[in-house]
N, C-alpha and C. Protein backbone atom coordinates (compact mmCIF):
# COMPACT_ATOMS: atom_id res chain seq x y z
N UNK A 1 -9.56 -10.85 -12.46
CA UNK A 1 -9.27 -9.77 -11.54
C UNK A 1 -8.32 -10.27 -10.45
N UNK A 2 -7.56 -9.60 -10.01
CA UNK A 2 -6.18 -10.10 -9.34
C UNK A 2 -6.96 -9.75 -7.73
N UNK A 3 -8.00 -8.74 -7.43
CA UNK A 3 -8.36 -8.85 -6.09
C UNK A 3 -7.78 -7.74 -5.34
N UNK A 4 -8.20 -7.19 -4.19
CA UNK A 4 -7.49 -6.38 -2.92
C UNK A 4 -6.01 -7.22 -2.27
N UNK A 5 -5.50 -6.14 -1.92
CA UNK A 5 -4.48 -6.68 -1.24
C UNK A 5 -4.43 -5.90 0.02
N UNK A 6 -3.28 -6.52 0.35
CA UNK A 6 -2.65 -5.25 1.84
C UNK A 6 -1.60 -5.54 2.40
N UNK A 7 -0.58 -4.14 2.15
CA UNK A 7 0.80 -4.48 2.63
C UNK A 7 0.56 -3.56 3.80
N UNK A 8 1.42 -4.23 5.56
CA UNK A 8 1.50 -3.18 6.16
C UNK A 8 2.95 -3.12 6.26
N UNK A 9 3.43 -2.04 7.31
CA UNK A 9 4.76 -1.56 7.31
C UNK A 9 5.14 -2.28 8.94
N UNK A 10 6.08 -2.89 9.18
CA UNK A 10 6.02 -3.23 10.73
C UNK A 10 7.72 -2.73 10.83
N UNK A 11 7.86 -2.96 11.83
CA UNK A 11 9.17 -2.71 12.96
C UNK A 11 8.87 -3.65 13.78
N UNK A 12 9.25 -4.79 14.07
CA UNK A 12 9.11 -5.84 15.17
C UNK A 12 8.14 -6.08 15.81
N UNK A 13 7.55 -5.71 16.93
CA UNK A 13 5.57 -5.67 16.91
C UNK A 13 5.25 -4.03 16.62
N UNK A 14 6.09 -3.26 15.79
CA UNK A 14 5.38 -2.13 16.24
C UNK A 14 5.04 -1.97 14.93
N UNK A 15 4.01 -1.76 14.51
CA UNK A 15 3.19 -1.71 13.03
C UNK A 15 2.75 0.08 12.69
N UNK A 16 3.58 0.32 11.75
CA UNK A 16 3.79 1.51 11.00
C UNK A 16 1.95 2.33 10.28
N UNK A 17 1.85 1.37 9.48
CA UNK A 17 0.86 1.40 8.84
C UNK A 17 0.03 0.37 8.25
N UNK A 18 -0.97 0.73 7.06
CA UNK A 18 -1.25 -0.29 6.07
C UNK A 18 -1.72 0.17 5.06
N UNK A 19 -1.52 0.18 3.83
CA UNK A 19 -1.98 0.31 2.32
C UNK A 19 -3.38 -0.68 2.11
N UNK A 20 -3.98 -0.41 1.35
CA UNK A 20 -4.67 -1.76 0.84
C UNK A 20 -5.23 -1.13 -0.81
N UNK A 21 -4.63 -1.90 -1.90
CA UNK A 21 -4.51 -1.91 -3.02
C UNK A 21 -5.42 -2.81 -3.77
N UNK A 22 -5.83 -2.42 -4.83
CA UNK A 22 -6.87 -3.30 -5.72
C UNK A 22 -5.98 -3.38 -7.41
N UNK A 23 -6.44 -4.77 -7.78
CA UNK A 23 -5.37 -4.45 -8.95
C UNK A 23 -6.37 -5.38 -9.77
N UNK A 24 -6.91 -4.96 -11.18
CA UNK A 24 -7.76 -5.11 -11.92
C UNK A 24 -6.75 -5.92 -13.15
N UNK A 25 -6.93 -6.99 -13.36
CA UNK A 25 -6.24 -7.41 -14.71
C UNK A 25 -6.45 -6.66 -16.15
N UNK A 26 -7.70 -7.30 -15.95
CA UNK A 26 -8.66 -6.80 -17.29
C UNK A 26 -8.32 -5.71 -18.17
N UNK A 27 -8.18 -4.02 -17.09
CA UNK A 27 -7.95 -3.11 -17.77
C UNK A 27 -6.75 -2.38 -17.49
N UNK A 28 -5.55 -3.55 -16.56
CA UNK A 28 -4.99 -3.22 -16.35
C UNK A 28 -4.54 -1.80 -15.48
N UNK A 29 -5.40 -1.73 -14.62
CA UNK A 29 -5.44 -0.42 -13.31
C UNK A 29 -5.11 -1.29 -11.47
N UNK A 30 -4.36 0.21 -11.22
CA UNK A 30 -4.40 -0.27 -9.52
C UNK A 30 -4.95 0.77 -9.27
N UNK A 31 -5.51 0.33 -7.81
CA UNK A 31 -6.34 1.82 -7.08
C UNK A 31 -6.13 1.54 -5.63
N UNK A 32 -5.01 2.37 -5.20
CA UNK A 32 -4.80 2.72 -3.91
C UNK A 32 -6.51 2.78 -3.07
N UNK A 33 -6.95 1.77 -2.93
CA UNK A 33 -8.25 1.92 -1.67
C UNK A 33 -8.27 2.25 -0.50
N UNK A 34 -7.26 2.18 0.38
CA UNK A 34 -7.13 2.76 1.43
C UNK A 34 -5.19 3.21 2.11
N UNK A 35 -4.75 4.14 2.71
CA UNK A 35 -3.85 4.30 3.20
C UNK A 35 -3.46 4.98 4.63
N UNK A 36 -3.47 3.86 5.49
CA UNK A 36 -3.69 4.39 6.97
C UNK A 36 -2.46 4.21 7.84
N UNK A 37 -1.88 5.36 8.18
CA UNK A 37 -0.62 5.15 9.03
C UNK A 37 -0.90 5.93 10.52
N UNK A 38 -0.51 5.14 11.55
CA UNK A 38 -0.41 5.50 12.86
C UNK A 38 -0.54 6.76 13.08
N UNK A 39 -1.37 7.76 13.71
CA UNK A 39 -0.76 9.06 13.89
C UNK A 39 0.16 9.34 14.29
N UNK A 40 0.90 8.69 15.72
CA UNK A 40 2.35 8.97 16.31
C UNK A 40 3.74 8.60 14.83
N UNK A 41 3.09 7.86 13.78
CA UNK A 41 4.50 7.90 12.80
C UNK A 41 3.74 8.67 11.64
N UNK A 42 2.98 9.44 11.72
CA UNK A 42 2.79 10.14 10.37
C UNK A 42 3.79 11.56 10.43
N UNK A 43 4.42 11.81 9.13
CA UNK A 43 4.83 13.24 8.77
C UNK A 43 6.49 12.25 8.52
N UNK A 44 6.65 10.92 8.88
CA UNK A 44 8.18 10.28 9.00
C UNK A 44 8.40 9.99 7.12
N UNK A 45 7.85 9.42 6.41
CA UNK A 45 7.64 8.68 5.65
C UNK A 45 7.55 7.57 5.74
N UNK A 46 6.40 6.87 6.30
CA UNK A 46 5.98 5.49 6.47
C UNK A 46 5.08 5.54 5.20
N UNK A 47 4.01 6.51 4.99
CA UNK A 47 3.21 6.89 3.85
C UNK A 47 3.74 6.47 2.41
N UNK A 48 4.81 7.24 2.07
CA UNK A 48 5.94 7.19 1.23
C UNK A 48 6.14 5.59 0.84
N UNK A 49 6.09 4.93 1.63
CA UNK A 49 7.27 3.87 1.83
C UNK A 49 6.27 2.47 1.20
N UNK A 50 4.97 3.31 2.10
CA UNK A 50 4.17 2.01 1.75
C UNK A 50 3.35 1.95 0.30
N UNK A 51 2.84 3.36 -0.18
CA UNK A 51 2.42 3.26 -1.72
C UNK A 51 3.62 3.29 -2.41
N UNK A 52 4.88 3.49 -2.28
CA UNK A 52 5.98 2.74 -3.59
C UNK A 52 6.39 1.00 -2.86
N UNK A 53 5.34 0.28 -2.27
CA UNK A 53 5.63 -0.95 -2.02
C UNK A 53 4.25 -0.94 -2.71
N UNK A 54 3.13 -0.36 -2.82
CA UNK A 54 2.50 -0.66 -3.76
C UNK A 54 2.72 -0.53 -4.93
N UNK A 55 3.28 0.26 -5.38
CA UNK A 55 3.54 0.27 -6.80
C UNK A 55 4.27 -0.89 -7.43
N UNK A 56 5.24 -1.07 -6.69
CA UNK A 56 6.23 -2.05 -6.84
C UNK A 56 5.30 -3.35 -7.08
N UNK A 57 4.11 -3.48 -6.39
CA UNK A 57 3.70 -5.11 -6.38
C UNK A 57 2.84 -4.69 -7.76
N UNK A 58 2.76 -3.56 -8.32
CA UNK A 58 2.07 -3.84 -9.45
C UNK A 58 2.68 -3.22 -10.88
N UNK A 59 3.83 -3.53 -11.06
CA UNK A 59 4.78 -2.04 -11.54
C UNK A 59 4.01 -2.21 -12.91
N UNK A 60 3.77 -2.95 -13.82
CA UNK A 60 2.67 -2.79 -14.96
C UNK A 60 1.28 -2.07 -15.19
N UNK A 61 1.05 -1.90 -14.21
CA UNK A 61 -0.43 -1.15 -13.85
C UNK A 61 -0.36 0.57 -13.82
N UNK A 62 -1.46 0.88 -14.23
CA UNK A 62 -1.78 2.46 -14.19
C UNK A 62 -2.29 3.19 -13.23
């Protein structure tokens, strides 16, 4: 099992959001576990930005 992860989104100290992703070898699945972005940057696409940086870290996965 490859484990949780977590990408966040920053701007210099100012931190956008954070994803946190689980990625299963075995049966080959990811599962978006959590996705939390700032209220003052939600509606921008920080959301957007950060589950296709998840995808990206698992582009084989379902």
């Amino acid at each position: 099992m490859a484990g949780i992860g977590s990408i966040q989104l920053r701007l210099g100290h100012t931190t956008f959001g954070e994803v946190e992703l689980s990625l299963c070898s075995i049966d080959r699945r990811a599962i978006l576990v959590h996705v939390d972005i700032e209220e003052k940057h939600r509606r921008r696409g920080a959301g957007s930005v950060l589950v296709a940086a998840a995808a990206a870290r698992g582009p084989r996965y379902q």
